[in-house]
N, C-alpha and C. Protein backbone atom coordinates (compact mmCIF):
# COMPACT_ATOMS: atom_id res chain seq x y z
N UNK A 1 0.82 -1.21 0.00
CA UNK A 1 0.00 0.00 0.00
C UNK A 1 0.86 1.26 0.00
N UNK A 2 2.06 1.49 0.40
CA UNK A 2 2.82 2.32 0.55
C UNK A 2 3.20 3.03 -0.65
N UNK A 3 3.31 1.72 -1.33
CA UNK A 3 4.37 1.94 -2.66
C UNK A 3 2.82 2.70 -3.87
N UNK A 4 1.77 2.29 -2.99
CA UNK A 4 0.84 3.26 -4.49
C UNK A 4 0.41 4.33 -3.35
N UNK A 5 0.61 5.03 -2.11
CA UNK A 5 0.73 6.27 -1.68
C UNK A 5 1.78 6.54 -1.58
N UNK A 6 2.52 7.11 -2.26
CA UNK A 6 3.78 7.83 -1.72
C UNK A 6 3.31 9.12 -1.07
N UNK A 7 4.30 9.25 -0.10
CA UNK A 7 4.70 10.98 0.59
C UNK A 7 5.33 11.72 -0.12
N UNK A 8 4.57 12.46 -0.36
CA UNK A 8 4.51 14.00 -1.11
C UNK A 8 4.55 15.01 -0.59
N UNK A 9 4.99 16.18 -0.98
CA UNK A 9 4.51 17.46 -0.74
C UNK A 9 3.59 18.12 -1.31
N UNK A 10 3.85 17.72 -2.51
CA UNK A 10 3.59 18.14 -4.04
C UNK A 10 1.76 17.78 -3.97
N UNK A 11 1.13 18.76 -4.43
CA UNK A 11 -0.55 18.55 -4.37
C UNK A 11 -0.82 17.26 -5.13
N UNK A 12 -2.03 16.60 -4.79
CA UNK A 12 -2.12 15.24 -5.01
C UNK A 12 -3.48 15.92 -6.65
N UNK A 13 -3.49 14.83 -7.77
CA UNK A 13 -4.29 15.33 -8.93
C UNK A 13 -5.50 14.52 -8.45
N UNK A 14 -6.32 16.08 -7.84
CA UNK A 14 -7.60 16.02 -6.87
C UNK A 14 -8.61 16.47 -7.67
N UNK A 15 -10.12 16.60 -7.52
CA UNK A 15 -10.55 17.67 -8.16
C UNK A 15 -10.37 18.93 -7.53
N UNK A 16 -10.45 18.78 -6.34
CA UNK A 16 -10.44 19.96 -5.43
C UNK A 16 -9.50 20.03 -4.68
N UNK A 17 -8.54 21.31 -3.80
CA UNK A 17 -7.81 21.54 -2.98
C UNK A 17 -8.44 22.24 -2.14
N UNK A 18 -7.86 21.80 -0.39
CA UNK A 18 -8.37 22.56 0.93
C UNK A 18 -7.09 23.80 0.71
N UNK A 19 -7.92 24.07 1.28
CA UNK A 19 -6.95 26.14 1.60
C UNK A 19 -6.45 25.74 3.03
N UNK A 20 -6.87 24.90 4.15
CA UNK A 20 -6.26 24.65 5.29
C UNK A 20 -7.70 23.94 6.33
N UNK A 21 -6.71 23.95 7.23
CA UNK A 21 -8.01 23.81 8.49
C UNK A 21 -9.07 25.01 9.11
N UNK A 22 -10.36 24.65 8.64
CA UNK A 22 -11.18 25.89 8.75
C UNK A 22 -11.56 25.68 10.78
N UNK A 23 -11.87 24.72 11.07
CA UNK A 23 -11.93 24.32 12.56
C UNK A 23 -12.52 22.69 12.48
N UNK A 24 -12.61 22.38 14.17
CA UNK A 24 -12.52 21.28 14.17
C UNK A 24 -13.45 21.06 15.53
N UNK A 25 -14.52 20.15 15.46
CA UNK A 25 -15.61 20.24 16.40
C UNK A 25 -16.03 19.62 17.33
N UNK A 26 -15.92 19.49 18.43
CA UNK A 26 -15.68 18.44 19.93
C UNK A 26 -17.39 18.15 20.26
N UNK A 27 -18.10 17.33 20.75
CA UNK A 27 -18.87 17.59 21.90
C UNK A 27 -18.53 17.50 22.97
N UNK A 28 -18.83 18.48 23.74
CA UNK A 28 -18.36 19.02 25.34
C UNK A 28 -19.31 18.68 26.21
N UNK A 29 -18.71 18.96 26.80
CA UNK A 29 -20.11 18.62 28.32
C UNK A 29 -20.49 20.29 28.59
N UNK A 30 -19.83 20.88 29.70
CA UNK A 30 -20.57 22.27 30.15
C UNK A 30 -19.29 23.17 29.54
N UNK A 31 -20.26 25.00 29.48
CA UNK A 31 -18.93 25.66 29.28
C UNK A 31 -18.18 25.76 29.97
N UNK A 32 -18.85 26.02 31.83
CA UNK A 32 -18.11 26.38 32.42
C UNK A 32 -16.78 25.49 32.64
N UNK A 33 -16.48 24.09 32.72
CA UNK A 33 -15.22 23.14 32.42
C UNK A 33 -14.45 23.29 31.07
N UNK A 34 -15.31 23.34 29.63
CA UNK A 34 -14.53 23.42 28.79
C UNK A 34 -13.52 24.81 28.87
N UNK A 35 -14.14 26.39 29.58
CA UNK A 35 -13.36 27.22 29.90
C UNK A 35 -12.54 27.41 29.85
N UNK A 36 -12.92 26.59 31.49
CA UNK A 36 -11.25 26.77 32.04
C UNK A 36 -10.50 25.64 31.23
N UNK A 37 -10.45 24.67 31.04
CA UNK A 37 -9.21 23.69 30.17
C UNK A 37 -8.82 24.66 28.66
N UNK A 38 -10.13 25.19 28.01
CA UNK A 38 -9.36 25.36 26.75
C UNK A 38 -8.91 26.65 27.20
N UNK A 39 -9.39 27.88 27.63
CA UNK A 39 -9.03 29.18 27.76
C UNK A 39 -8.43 29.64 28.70
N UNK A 40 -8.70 29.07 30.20
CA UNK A 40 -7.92 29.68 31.42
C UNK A 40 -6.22 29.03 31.56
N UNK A 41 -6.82 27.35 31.41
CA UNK A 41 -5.40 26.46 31.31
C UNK A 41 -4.80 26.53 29.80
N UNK A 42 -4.58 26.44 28.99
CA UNK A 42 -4.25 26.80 27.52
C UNK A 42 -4.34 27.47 26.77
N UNK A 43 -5.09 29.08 27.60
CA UNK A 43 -4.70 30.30 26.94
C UNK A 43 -5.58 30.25 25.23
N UNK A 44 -6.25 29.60 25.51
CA UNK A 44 -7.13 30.03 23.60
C UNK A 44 -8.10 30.72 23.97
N UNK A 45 -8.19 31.79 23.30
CA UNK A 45 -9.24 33.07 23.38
C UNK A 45 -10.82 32.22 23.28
N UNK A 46 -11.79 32.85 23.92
CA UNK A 46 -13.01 32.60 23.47
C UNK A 46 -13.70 33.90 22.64
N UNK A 47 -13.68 33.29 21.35
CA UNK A 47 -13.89 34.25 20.16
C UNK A 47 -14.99 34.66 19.70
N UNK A 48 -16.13 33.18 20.45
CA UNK A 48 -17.45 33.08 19.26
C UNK A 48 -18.32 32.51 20.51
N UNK A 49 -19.28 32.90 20.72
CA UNK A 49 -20.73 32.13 21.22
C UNK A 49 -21.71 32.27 20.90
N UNK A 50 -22.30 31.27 20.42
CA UNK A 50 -23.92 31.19 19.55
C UNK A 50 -24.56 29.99 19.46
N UNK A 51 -25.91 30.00 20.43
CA UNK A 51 -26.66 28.85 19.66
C UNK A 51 -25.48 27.57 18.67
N UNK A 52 -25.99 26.46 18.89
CA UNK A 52 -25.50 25.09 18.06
C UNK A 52 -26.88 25.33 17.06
N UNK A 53 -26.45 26.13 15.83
CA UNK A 53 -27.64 26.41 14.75
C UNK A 53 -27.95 25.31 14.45
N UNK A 54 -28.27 24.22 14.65
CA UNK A 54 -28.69 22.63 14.28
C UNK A 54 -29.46 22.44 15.63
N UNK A 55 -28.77 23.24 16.66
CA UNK A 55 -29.95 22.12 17.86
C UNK A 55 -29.55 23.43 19.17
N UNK A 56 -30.59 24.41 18.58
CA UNK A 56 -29.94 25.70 19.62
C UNK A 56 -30.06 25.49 21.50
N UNK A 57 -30.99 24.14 21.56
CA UNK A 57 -30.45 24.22 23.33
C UNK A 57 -29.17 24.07 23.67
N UNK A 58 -28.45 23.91 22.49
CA UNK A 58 -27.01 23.51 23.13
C UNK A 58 -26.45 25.23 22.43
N UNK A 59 -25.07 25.48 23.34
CA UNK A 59 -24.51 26.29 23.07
C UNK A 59 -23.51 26.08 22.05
N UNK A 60 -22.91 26.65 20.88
CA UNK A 60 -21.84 26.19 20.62
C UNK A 60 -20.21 27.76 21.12
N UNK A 61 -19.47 26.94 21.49
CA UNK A 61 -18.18 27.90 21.64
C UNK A 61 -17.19 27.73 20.61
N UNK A 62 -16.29 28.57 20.52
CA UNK A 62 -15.08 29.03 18.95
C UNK A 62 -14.28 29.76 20.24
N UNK A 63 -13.33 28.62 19.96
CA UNK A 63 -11.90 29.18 20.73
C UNK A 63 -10.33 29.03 19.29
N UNK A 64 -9.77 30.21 19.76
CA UNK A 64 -8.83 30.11 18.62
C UNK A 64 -7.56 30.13 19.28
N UNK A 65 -6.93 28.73 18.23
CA UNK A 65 -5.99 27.95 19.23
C UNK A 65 -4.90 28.59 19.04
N UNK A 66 -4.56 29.91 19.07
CA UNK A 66 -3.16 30.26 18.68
C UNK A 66 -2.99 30.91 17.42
N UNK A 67 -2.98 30.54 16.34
CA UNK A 67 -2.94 30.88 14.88
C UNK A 67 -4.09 31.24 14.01
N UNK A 68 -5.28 31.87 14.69
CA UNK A 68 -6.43 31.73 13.42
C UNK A 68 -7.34 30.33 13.73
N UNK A 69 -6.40 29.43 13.49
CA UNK A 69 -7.30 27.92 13.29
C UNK A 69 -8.45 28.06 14.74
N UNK A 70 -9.49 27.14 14.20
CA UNK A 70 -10.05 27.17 15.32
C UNK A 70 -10.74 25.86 15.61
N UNK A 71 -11.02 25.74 17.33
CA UNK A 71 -11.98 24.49 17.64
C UNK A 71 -12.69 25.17 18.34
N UNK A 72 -13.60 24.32 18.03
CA UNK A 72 -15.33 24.82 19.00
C UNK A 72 -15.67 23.26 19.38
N UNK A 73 -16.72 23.79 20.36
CA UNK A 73 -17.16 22.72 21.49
C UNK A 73 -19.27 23.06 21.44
N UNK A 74 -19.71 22.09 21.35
CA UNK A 74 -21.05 21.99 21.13
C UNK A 74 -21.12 21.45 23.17
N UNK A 75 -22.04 22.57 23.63
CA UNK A 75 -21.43 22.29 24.92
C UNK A 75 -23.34 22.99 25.80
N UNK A 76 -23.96 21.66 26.70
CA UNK A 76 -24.58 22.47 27.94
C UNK A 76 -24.68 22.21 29.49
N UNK A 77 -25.48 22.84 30.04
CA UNK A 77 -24.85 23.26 30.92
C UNK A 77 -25.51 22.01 32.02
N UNK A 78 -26.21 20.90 31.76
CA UNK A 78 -26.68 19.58 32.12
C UNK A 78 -25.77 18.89 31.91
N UNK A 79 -24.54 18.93 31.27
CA UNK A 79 -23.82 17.92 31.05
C UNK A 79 -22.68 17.87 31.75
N UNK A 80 -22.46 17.11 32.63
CA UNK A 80 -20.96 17.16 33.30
C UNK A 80 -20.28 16.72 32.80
N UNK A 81 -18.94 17.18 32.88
CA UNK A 81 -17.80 16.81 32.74
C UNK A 81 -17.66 15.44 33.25
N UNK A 82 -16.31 14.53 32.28
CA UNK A 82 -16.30 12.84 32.50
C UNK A 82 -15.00 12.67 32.28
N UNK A 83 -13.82 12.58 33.01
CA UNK A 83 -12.19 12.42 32.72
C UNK A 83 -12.17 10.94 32.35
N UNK A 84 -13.17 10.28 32.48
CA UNK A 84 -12.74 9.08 31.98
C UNK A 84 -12.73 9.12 30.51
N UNK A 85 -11.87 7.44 30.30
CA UNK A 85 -10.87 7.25 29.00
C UNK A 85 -12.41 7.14 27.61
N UNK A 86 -11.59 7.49 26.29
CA UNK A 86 -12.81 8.05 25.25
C UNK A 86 -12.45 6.60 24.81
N UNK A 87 -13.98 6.21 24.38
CA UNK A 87 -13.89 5.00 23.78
C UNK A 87 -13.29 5.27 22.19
N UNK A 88 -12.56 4.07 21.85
CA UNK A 88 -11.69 3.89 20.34
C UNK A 88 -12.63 3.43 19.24
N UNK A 89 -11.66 3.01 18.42
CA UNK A 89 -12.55 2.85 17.38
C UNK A 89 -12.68 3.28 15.92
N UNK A 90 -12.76 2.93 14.57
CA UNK A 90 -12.97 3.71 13.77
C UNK A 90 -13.92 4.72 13.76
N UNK A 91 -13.65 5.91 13.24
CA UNK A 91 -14.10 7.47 13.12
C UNK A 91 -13.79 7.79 14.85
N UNK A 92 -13.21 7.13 16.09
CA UNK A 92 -12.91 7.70 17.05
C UNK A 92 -12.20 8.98 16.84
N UNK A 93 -11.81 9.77 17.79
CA UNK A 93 -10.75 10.55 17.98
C UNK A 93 -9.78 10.15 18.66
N UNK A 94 -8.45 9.79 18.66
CA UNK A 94 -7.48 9.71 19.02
C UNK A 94 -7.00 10.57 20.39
N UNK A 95 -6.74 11.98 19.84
CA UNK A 95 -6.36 12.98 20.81
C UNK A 95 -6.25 14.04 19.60
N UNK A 96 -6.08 15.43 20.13
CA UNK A 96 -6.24 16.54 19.46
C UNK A 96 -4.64 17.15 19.91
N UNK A 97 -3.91 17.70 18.88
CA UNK A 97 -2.38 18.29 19.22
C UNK A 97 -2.91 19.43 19.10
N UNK A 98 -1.87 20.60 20.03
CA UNK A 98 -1.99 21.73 19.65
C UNK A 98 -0.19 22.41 19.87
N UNK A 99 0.41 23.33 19.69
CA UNK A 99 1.68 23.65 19.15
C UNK A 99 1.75 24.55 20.58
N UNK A 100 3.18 24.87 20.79
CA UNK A 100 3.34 25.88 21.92
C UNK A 100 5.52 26.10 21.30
N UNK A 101 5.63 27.44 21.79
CA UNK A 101 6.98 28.21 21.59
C UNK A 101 8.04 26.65 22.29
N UNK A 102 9.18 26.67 21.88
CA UNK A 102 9.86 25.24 22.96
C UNK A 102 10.04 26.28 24.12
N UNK A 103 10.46 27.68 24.11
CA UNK A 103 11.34 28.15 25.46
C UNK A 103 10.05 27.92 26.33
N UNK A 104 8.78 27.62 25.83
CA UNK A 104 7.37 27.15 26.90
C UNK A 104 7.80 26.01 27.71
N UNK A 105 8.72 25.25 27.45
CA UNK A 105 8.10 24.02 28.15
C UNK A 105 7.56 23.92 29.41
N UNK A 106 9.11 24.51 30.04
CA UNK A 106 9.02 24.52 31.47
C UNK A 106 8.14 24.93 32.23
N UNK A 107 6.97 26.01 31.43
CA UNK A 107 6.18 26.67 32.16
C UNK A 107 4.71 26.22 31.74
N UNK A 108 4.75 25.40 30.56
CA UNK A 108 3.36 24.54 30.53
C UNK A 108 3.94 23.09 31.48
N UNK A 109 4.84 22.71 31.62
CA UNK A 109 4.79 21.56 32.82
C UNK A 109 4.37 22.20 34.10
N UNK A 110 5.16 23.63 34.25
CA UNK A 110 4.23 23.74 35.87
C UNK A 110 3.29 24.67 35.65
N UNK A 111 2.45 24.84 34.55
CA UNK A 111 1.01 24.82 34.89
C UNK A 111 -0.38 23.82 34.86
N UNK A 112 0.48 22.81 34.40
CA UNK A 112 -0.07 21.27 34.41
C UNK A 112 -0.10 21.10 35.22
N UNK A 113 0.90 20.90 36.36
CA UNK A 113 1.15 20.64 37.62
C UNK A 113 0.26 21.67 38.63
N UNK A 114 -0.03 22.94 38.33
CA UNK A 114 -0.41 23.79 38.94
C UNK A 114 -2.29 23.53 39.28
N UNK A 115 -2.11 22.55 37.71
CA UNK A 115 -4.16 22.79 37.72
C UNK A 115 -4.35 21.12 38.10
N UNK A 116 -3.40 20.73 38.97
CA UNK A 116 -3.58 19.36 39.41
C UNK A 116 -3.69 17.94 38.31
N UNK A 117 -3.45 18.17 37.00
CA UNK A 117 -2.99 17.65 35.59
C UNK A 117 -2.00 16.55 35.30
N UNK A 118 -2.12 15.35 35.55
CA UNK A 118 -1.10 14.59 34.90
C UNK A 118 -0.47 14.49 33.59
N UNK A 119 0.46 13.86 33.10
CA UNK A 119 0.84 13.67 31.87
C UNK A 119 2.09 13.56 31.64
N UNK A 120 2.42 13.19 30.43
CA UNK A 120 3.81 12.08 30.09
C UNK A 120 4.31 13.36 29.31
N UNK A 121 5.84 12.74 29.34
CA UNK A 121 6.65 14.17 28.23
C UNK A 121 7.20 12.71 27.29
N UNK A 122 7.37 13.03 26.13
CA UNK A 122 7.92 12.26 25.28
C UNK A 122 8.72 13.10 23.82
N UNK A 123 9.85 12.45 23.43
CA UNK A 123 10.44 12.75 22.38
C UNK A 123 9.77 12.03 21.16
N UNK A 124 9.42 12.61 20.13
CA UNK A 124 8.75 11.49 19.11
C UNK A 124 9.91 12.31 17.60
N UNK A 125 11.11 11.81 18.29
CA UNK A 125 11.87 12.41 16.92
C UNK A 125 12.29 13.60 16.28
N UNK A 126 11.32 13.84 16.08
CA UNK A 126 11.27 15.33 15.37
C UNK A 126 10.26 16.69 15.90
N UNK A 127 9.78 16.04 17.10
CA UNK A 127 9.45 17.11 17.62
C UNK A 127 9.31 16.35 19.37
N UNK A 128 8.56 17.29 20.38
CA UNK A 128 8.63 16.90 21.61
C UNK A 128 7.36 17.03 22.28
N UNK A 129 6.52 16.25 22.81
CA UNK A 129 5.40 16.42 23.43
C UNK A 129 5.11 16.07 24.68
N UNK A 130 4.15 16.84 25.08
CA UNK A 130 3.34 16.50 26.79
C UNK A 130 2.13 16.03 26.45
N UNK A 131 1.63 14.98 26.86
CA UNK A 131 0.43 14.49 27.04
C UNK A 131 -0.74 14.50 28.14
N UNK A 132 -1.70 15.07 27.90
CA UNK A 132 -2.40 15.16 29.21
C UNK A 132 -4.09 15.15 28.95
N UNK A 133 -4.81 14.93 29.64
CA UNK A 133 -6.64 15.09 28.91
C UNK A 133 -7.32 15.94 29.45
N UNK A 134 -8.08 16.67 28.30
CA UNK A 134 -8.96 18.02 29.07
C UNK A 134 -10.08 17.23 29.91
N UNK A 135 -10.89 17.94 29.99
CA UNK A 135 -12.68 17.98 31.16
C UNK A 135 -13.18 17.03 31.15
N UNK A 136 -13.10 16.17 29.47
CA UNK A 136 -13.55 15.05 29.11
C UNK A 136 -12.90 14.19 28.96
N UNK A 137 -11.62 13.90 29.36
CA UNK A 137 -10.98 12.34 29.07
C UNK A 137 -10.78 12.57 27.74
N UNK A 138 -10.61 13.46 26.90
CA UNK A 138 -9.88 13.22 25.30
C UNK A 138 -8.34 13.67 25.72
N UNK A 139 -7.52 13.09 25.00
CA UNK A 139 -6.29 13.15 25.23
C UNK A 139 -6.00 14.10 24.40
N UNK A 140 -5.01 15.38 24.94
CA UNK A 140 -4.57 16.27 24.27
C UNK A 140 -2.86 16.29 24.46
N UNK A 141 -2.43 16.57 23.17
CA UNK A 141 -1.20 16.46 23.19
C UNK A 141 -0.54 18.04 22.97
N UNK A 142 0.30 18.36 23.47
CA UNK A 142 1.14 19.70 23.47
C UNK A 142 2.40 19.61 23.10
N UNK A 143 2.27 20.23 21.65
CA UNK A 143 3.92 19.96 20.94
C UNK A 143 4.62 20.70 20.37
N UNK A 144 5.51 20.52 20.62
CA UNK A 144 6.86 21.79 20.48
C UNK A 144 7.63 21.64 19.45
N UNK A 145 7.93 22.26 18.40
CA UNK A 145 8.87 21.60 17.46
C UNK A 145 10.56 21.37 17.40
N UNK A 146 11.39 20.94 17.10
CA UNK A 146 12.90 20.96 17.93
C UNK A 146 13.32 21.67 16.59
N UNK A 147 13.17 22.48 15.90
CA UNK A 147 13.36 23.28 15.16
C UNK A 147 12.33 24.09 14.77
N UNK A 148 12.85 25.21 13.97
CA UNK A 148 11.96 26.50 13.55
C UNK A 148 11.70 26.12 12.30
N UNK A 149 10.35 26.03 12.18
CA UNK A 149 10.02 25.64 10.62
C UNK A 149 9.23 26.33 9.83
N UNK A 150 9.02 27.22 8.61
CA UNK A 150 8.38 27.94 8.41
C UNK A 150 7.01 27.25 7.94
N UNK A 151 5.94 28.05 8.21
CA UNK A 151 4.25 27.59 8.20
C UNK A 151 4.15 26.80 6.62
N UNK A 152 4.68 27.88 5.99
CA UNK A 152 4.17 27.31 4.52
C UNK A 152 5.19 26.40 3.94
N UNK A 153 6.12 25.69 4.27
CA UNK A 153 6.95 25.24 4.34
C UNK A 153 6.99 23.46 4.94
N UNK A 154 5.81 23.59 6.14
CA UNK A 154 5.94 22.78 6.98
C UNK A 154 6.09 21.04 5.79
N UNK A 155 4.94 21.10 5.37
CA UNK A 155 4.60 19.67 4.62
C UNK A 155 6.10 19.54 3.54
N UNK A 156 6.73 20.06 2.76
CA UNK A 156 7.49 19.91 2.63
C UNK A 156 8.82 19.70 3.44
N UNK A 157 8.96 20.42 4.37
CA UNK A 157 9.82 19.41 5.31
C UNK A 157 9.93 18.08 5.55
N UNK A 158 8.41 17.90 6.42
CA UNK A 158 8.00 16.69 6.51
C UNK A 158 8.40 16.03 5.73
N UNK A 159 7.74 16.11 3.78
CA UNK A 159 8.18 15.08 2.81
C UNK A 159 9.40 14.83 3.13
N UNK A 160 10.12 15.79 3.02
CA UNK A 160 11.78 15.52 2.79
C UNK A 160 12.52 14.26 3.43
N UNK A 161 11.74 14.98 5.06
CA UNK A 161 12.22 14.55 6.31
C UNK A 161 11.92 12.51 6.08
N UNK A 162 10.40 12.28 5.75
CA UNK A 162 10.08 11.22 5.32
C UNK A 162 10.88 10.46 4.04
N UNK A 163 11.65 11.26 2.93
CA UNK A 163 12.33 10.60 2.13
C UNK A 163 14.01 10.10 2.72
N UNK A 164 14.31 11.14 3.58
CA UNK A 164 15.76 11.27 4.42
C UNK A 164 15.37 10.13 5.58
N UNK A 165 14.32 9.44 6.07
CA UNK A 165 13.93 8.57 6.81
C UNK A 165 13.92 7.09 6.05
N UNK A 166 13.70 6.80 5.18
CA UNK A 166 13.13 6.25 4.53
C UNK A 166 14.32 5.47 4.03
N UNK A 167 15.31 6.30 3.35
CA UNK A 167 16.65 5.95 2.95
C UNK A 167 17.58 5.62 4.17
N UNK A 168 17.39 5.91 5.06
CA UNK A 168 18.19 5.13 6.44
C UNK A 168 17.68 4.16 7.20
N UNK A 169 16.53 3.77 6.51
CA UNK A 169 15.85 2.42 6.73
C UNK A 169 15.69 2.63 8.39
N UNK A 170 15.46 3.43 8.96
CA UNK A 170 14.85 4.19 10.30
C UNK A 170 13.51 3.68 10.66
N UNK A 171 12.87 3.36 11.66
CA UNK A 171 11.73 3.14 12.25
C UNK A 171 10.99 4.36 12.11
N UNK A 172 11.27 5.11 12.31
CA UNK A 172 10.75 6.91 12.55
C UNK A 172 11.22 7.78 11.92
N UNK A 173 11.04 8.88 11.69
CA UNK A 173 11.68 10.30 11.64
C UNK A 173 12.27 10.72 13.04
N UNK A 174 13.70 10.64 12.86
CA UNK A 174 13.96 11.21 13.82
C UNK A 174 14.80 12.82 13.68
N UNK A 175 15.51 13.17 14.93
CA UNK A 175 15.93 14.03 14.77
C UNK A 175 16.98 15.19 13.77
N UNK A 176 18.06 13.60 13.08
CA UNK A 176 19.03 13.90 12.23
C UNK A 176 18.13 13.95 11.01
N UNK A 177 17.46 13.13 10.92
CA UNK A 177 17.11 13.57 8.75
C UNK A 177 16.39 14.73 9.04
N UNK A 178 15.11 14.98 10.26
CA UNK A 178 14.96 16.28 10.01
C UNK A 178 16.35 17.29 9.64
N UNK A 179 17.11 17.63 10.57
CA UNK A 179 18.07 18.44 10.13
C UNK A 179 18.97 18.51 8.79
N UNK A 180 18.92 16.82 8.45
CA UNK A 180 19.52 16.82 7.18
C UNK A 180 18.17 17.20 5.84
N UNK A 181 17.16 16.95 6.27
CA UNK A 181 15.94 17.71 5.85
C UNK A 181 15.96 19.15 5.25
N UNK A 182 16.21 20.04 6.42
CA UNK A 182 15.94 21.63 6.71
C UNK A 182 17.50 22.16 5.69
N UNK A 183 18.46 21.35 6.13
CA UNK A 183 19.97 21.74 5.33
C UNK A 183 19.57 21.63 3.65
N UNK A 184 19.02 20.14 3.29
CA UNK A 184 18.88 20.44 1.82
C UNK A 184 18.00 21.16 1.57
N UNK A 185 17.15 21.56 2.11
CA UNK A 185 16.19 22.78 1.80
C UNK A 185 16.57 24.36 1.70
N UNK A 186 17.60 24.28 2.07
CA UNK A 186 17.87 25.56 2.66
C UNK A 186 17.53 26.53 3.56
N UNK A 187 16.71 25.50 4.39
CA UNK A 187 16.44 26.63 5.82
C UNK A 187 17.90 26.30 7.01
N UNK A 188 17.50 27.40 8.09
CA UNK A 188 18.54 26.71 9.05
C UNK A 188 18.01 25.37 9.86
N UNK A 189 18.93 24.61 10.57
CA UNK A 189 18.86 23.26 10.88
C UNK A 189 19.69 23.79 12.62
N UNK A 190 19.10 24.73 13.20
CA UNK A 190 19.82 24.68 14.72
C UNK A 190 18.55 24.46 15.96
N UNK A 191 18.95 23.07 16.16
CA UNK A 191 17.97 22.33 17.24
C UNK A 191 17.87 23.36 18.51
N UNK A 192 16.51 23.36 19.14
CA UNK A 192 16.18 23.82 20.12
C UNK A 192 16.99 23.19 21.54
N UNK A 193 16.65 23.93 22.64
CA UNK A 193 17.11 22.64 24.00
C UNK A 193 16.28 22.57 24.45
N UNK A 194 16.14 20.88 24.57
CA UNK A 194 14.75 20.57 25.02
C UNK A 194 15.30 19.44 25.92
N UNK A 195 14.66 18.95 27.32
CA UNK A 195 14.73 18.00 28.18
C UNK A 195 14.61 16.80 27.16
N UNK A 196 15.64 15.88 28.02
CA UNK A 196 15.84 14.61 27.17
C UNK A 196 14.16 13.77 27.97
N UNK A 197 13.93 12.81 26.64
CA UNK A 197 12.61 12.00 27.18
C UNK A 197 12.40 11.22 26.12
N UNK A 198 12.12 9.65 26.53
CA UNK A 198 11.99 8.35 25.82
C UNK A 198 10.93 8.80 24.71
N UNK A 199 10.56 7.86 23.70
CA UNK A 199 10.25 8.12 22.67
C UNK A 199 8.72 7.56 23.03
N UNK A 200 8.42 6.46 23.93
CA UNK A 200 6.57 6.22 24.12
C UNK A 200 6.53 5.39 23.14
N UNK A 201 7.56 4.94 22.20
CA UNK A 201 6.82 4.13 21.42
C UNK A 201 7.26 2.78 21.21
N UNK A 202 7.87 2.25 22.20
CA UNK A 202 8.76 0.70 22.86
C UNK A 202 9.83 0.26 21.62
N UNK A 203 10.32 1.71 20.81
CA UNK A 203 10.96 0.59 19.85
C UNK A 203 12.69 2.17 20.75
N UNK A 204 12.38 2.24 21.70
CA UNK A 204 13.84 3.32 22.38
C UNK A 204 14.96 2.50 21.81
């Protein structure tokens, strides 16, 4: 299956192309929990509140995660919050990433710690993450990149990074083809400092 998807950068002959991520849509339990996790603890503005125009007893919220992009939460105020684990599954959700500066780390670990928050730190190669779950038991991941990569740029890295992986017969993308990545590209290739941490994925 690999060999008839290849990794690309290069636009796939679609009829149509996305312009990007317009947002991305949770059901929540109440606002007052989704709040504080998305806006008080993770700092995303609350941008938008209006009626769920499909089913207006519910509220819907538009929080914008940093860049424009946005997630909203179909959310009322009967519904409590449930930290337990989200059932799997095809069309499940996995967990939702969201990006943070690296010189952050230290200070999203102790505000994790601060809002009584567990969660794992892990190296996954080419970039570095904290794992932890909002109001509802969905797992959210917080990730830092170990280099500066430009926005419009990104997927081409990646490709690269995936062809420079690929040829070293590597389990992963790790840290070096990114850099040998960013060098044939011609961006700079000078790694962040980031706390050392196992990779989470039993092949260390």
């Amino acid at each position: 299956m690999s060999e008839e998807n290849p990794v690309t950068a290069e636009k796939p002959d679609s009829p149509v192309h996305m312009s990007g991520t317009d947002h991305v849509t949770i059901w929540g339990s109440n606002e007052a929990d989704t709040v504080a996790f998305y806006r008080d603890l993770l700092g995303m503005p609350l941008v938008l509140r209006q009626p769920n125009l499909d089913d207006p007893s519910q509220t819907h919220l538009f929080f914008d995660t940093g860049d424009g992009r946005i997630i909203t939460f179909f959310v009322s105020d009967d519904r409590p919050s449930n930290r337990g684990p989200q059932r799997g599954g095809v069309g499940a959700v996995h967990h939702l990433a969201f990006s943070f500066p690296p010189e952050e780390f230290e200070n999203v670990m102790a505000a994790l710690d601060a809002d009584g928050r567990s969660y794992n730190v892990f190296d996954r190669g080419i970039f570095q993450s904290l794992y932890t779950h909002d109001n509802n038991g969905l797992v959210i991941e917080l990730a830092t990149d170990k280099f500066a990569i430009p926005d419009d740029r990104r997927g081409e890295v990646l490709a690269k990074t995936q062809e420079i992986r690929e040829a070293a017969g590597a389990q992963f993308a790790e840290e070096e083809h990114m850099a040998q990545a960013l060098e044939e590209l011609g961006l700079p290739a000078e790694p962040t400092d980031l706390p050392d941490a196992a990779t989470g994925t039993g092949v260390d």
